[in-house]
C-alpha atoms as a PDB file:
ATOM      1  CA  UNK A   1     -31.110 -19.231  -0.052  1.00  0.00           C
ATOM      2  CA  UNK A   2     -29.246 -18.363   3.123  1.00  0.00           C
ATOM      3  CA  UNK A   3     -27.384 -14.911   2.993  1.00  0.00           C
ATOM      4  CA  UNK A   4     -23.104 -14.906   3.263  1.00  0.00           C
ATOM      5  CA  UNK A   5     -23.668 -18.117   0.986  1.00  0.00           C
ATOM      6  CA  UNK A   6     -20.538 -20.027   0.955  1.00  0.00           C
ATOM      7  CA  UNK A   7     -19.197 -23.419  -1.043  1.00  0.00           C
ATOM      8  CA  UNK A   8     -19.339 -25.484   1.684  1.00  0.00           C
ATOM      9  CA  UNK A   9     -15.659 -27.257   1.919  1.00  0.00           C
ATOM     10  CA  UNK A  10     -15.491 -30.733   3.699  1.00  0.00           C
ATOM     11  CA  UNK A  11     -14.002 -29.546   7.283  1.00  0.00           C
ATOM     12  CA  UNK A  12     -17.088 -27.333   7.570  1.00  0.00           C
ATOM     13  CA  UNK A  13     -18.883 -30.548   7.847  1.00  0.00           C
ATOM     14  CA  UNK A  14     -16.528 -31.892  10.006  1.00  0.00           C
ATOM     15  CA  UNK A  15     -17.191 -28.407  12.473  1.00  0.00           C
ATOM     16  CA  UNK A  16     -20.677 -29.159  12.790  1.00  0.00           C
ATOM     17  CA  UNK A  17     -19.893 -33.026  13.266  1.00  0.00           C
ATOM     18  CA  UNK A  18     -18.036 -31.569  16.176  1.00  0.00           C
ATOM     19  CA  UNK A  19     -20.529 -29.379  17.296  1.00  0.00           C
ATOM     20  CA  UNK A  20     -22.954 -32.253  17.499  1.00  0.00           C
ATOM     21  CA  UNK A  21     -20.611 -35.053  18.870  1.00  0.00           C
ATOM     22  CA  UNK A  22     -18.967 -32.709  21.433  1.00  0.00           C
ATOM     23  CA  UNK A  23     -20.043 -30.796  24.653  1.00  0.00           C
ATOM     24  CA  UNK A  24     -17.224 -27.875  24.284  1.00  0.00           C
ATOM     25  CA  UNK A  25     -15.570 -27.639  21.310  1.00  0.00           C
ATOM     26  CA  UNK A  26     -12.846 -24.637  19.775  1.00  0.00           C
ATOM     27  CA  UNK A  27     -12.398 -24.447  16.329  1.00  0.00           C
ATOM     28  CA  UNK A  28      -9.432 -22.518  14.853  1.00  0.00           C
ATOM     29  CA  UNK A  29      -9.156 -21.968  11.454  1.00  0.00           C
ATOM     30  CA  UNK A  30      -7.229 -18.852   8.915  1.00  0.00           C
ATOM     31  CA  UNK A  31      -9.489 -15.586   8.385  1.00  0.00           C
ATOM     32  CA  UNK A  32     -11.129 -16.208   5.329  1.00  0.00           C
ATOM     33  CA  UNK A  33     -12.368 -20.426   5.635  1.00  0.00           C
ATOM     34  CA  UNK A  34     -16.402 -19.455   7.045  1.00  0.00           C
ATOM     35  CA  UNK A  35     -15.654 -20.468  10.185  1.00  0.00           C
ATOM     36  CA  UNK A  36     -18.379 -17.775  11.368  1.00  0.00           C
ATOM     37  CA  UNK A  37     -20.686 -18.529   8.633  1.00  0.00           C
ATOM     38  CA  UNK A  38     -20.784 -22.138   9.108  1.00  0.00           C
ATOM     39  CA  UNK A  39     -21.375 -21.545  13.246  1.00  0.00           C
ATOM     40  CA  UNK A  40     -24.243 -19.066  12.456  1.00  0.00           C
ATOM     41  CA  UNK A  41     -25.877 -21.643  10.146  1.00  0.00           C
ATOM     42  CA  UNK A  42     -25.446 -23.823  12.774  1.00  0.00           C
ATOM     43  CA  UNK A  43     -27.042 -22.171  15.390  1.00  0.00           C
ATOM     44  CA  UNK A  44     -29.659 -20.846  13.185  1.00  0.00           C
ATOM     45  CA  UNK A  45     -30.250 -25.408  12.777  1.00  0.00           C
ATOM     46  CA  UNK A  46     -30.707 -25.517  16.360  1.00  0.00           C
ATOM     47  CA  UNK A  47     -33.325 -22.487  16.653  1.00  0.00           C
ATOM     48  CA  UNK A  48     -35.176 -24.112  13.654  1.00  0.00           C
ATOM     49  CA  UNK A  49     -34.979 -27.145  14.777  1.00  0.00           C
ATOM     50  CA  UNK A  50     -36.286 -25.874  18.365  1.00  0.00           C
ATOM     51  CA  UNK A  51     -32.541 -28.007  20.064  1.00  0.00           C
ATOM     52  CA  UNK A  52     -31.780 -24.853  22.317  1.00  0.00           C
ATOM     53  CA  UNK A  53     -33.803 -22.722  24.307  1.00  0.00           C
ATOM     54  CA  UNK A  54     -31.459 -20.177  25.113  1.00  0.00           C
ATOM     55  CA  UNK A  55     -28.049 -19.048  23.391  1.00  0.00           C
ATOM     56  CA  UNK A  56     -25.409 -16.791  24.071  1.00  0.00           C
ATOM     57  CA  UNK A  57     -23.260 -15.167  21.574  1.00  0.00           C
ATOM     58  CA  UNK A  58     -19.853 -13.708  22.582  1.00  0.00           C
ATOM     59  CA  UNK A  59     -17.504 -11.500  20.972  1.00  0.00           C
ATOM     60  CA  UNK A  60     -14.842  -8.854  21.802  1.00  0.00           C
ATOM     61  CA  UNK A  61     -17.895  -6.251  22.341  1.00  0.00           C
ATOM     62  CA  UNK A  62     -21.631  -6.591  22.375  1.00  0.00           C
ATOM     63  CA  UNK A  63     -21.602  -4.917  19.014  1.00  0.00           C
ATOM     64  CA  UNK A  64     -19.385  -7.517  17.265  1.00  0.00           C
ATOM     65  CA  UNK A  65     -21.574 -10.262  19.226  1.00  0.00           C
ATOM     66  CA  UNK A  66     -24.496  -8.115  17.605  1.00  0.00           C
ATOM     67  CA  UNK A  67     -23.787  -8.728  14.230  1.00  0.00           C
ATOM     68  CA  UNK A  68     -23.890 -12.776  14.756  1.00  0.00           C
ATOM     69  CA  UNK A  69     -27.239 -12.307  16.379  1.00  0.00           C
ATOM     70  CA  UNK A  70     -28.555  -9.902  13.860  1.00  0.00           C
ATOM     71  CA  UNK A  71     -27.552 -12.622  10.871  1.00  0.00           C
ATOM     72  CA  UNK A  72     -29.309 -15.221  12.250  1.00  0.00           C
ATOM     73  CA  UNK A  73     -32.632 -13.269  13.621  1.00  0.00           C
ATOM     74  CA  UNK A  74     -32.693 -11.716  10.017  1.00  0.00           C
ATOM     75  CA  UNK A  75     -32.577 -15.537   8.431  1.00  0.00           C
ATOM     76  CA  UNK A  76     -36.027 -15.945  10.270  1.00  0.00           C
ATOM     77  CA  UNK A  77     -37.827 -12.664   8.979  1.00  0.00           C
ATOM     78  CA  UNK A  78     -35.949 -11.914   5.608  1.00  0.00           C
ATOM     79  CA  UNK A  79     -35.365 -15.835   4.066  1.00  0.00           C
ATOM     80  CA  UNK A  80     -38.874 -16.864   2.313  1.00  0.00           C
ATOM     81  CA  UNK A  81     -38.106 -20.620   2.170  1.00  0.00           C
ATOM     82  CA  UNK A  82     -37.242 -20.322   5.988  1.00  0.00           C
ATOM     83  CA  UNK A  83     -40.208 -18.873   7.078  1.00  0.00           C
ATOM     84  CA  UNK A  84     -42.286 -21.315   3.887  1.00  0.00           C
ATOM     85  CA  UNK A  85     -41.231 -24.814   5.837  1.00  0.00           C
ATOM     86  CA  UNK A  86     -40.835 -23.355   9.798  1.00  0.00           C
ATOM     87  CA  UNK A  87     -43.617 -20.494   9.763  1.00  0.00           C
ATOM     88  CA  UNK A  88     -43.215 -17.042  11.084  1.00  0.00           C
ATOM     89  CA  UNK A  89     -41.023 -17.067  13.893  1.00  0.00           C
ATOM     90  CA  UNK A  90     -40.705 -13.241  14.811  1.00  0.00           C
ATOM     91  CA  UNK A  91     -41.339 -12.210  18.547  1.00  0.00           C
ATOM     92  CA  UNK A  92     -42.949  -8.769  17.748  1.00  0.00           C
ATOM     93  CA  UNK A  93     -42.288  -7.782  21.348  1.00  0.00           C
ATOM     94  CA  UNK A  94     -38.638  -9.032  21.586  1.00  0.00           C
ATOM     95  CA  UNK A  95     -36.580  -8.422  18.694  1.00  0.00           C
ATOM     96  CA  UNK A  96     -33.839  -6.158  19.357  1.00  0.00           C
ATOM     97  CA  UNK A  97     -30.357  -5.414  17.923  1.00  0.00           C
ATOM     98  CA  UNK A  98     -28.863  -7.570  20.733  1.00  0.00           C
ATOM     99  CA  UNK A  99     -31.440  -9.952  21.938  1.00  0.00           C
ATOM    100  CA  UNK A 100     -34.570 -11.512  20.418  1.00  0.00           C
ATOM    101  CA  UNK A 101     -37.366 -14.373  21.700  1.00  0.00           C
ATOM    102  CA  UNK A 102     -38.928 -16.222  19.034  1.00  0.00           C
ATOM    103  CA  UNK A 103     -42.707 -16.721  19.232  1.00  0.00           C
ATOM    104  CA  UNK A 104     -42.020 -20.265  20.078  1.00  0.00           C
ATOM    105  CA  UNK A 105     -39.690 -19.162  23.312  1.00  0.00           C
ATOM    106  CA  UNK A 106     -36.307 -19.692  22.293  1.00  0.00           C
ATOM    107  CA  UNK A 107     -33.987 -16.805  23.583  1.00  0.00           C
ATOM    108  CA  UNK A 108     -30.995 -15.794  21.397  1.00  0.00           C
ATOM    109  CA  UNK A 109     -28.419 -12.932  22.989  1.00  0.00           C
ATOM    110  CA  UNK A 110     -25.729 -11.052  22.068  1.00  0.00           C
ATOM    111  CA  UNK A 111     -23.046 -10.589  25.155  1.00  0.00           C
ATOM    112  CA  UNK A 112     -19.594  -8.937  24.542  1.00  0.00           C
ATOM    113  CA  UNK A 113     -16.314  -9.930  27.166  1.00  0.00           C
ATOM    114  CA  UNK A 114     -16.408  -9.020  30.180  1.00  0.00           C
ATOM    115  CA  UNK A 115     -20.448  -8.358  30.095  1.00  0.00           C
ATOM    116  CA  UNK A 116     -22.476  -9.863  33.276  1.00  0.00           C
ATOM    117  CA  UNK A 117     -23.562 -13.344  32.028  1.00  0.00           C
ATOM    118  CA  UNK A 118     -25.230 -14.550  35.442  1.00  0.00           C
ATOM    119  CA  UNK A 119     -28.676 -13.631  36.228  1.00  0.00           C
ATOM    120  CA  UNK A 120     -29.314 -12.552  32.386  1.00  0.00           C
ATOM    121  CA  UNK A 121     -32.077 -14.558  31.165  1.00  0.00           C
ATOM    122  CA  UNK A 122     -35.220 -15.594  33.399  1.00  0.00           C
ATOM    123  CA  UNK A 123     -35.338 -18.625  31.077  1.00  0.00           C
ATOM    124  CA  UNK A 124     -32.410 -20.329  33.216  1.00  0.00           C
ATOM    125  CA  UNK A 125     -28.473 -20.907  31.994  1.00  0.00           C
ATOM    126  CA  UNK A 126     -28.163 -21.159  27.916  1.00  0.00           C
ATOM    127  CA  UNK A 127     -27.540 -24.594  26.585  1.00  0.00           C
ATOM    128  CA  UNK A 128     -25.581 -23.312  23.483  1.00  0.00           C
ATOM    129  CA  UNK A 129     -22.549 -20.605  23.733  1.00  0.00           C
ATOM    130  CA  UNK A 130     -20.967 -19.464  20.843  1.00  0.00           C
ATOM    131  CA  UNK A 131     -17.514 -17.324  21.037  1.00  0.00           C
ATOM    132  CA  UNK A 132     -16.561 -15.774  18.066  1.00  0.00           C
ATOM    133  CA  UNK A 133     -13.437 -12.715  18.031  1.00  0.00           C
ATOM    134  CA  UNK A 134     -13.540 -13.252  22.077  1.00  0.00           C
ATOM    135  CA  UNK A 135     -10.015 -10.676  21.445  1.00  0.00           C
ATOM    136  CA  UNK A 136      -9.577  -7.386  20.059  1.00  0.00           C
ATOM    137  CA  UNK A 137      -6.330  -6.346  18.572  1.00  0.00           C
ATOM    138  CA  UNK A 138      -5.065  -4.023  21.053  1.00  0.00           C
ATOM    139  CA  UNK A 139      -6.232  -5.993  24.047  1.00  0.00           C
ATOM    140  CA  UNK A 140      -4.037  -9.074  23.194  1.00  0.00           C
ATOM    141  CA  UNK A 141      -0.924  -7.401  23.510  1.00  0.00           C
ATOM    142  CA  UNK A 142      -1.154  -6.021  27.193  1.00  0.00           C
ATOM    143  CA  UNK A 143      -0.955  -8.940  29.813  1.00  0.00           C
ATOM    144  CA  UNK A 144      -3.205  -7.478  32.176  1.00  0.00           C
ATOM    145  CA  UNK A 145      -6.207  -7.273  30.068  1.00  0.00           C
ATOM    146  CA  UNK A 146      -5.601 -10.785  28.630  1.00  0.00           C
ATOM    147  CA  UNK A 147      -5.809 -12.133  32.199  1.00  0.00           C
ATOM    148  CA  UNK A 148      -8.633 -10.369  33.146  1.00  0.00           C
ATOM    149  CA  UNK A 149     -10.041 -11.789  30.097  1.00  0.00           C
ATOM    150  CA  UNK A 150      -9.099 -15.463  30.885  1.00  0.00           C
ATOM    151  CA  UNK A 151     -10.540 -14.959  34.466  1.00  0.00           C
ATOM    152  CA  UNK A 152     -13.845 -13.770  33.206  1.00  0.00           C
ATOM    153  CA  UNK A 153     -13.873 -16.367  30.781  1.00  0.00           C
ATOM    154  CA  UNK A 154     -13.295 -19.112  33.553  1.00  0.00           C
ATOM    155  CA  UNK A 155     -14.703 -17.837  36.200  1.00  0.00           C
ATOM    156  CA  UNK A 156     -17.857 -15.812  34.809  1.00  0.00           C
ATOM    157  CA  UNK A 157     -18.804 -17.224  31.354  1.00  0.00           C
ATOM    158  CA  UNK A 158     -18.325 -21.012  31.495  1.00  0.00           C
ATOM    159  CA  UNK A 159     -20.064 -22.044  35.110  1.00  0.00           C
ATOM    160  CA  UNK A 160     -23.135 -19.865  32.935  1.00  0.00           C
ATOM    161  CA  UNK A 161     -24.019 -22.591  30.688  1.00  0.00           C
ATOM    162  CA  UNK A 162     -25.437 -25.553  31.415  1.00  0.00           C
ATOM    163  CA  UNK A 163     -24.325 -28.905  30.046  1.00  0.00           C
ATOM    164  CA  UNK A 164     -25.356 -28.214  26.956  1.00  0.00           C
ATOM    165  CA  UNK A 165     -23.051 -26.989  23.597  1.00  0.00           C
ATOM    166  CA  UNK A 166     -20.225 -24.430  24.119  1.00  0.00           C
ATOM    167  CA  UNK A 167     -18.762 -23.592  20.337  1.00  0.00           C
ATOM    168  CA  UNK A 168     -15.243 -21.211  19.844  1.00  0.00           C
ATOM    169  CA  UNK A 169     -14.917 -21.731  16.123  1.00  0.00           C
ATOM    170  CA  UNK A 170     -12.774 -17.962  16.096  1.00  0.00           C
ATOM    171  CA  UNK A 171     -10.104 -16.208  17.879  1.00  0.00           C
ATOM    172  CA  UNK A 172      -7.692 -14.040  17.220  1.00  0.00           C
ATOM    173  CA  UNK A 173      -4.082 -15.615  16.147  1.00  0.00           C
ATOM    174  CA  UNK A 174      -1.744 -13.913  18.216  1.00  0.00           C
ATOM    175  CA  UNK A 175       1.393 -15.101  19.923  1.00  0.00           C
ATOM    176  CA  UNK A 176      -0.495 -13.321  23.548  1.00  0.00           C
ATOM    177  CA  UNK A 177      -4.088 -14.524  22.707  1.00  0.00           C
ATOM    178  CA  UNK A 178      -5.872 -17.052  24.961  1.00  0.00           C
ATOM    179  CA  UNK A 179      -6.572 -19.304  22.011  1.00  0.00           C
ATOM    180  CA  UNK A 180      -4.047 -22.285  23.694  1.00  0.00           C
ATOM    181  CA  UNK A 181      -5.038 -22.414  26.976  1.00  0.00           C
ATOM    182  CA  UNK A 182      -8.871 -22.102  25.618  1.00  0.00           C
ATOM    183  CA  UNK A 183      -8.234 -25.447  23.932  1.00  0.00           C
ATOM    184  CA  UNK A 184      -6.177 -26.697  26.920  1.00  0.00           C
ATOM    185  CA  UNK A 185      -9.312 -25.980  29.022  1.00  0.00           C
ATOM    186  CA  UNK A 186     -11.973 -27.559  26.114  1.00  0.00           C
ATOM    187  CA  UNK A 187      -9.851 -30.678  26.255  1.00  0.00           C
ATOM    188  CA  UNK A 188      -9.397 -31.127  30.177  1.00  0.00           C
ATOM    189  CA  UNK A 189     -13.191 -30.282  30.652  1.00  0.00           C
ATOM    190  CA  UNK A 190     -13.937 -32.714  27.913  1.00  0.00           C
ATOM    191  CA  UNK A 191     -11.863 -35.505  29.337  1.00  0.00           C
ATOM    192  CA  UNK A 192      -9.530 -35.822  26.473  1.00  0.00           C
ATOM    193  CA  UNK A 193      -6.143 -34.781  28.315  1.00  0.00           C
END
């Protein structure tokens, strides 16, 4: 069984139908509803499944980031009917805290805001970005660190990824936050405004 098991409530299908159907998507949901859960078992689909070759995770901090990362490289080692149907898929020369290779190539890392994104993997630009707590509590209340936030968000980690999957299924809820104008931007880049 996966770890963080959760009842899985009809609009977590409808998150990964969205992940699937759409090239940027933001999910934004109460603390509490598996919004992280449900993205990690999603991107732990696409490693299985081999449908990314290289995926950034973002949070506030490369630590938080971490802690996505470390779930879903510890699903490949640590979950027996994982590693029963899709083999052994542990990298014994990359498998770090904040980055790991699996033995068949795919490249998973762990990137907190504001971290260099450009020139980070030798593999090319990830197809699949995943932003989860992009804000930290005291940064959403000074202006200045919210813009510099939205600039490196525009300007440093979106031209990064290629045209595959960008996911945002969790941001901090805060009258200051950039959770708006993030799914201002995911609809204008999609088309859909």
């Amino acid at each position: 069984d996966l770890q963080d098991r959760v009842e899985t409530a009809p609009f977590h299908f409808e998150m990964v139908n969205l992940y699937n159907s759409s090239a940027r998507s933001c999910v934004v949901c109460p603390r509490g509803h598996a919004k992280s859960t449900t993205a990690r078992k999603y991107i732990l689909h696409q490693i299985l499944y081999q449908l990314t070759k290289y995926t950034i995770i973002v949070g506030a901090s490369e630590d938080m980031a971490g802690q996505n990362l470390r779930w879903v490289r510890d699903q490949l080692t640590d979950n027996n009917k994982i590693v029963e149907v899709f083999g052994y898929l542990k990298n014994k020369d990359k498998w770090a805290d904040t980055e790991f290779q699996t033995n068949n190539g795919i490249k998973v890392s762990a990137k907190g805001a504001g971290q260099k994104i450009r020139g980070s993997n030798e593999k090319g630009r990830p197809d699949l970005i995943y932003i989860d707590d992009l804000e930290e509590d005291e940064q959403v209340v000074s202006r200045d660190r919210r813009e510099k936030l939205k600039r490196w968000f525009k300007e440093a980690l979106l031209p990064a990824k290629n045209s595959g999957p960008s996911k945002s299924p969790n941001f901090r809820s805060n009258p200051g936050d950039q959770v708006a104008e993030i799914q201002a931007l995911a609809r204008r880049l999609s088309g859909k405004e």
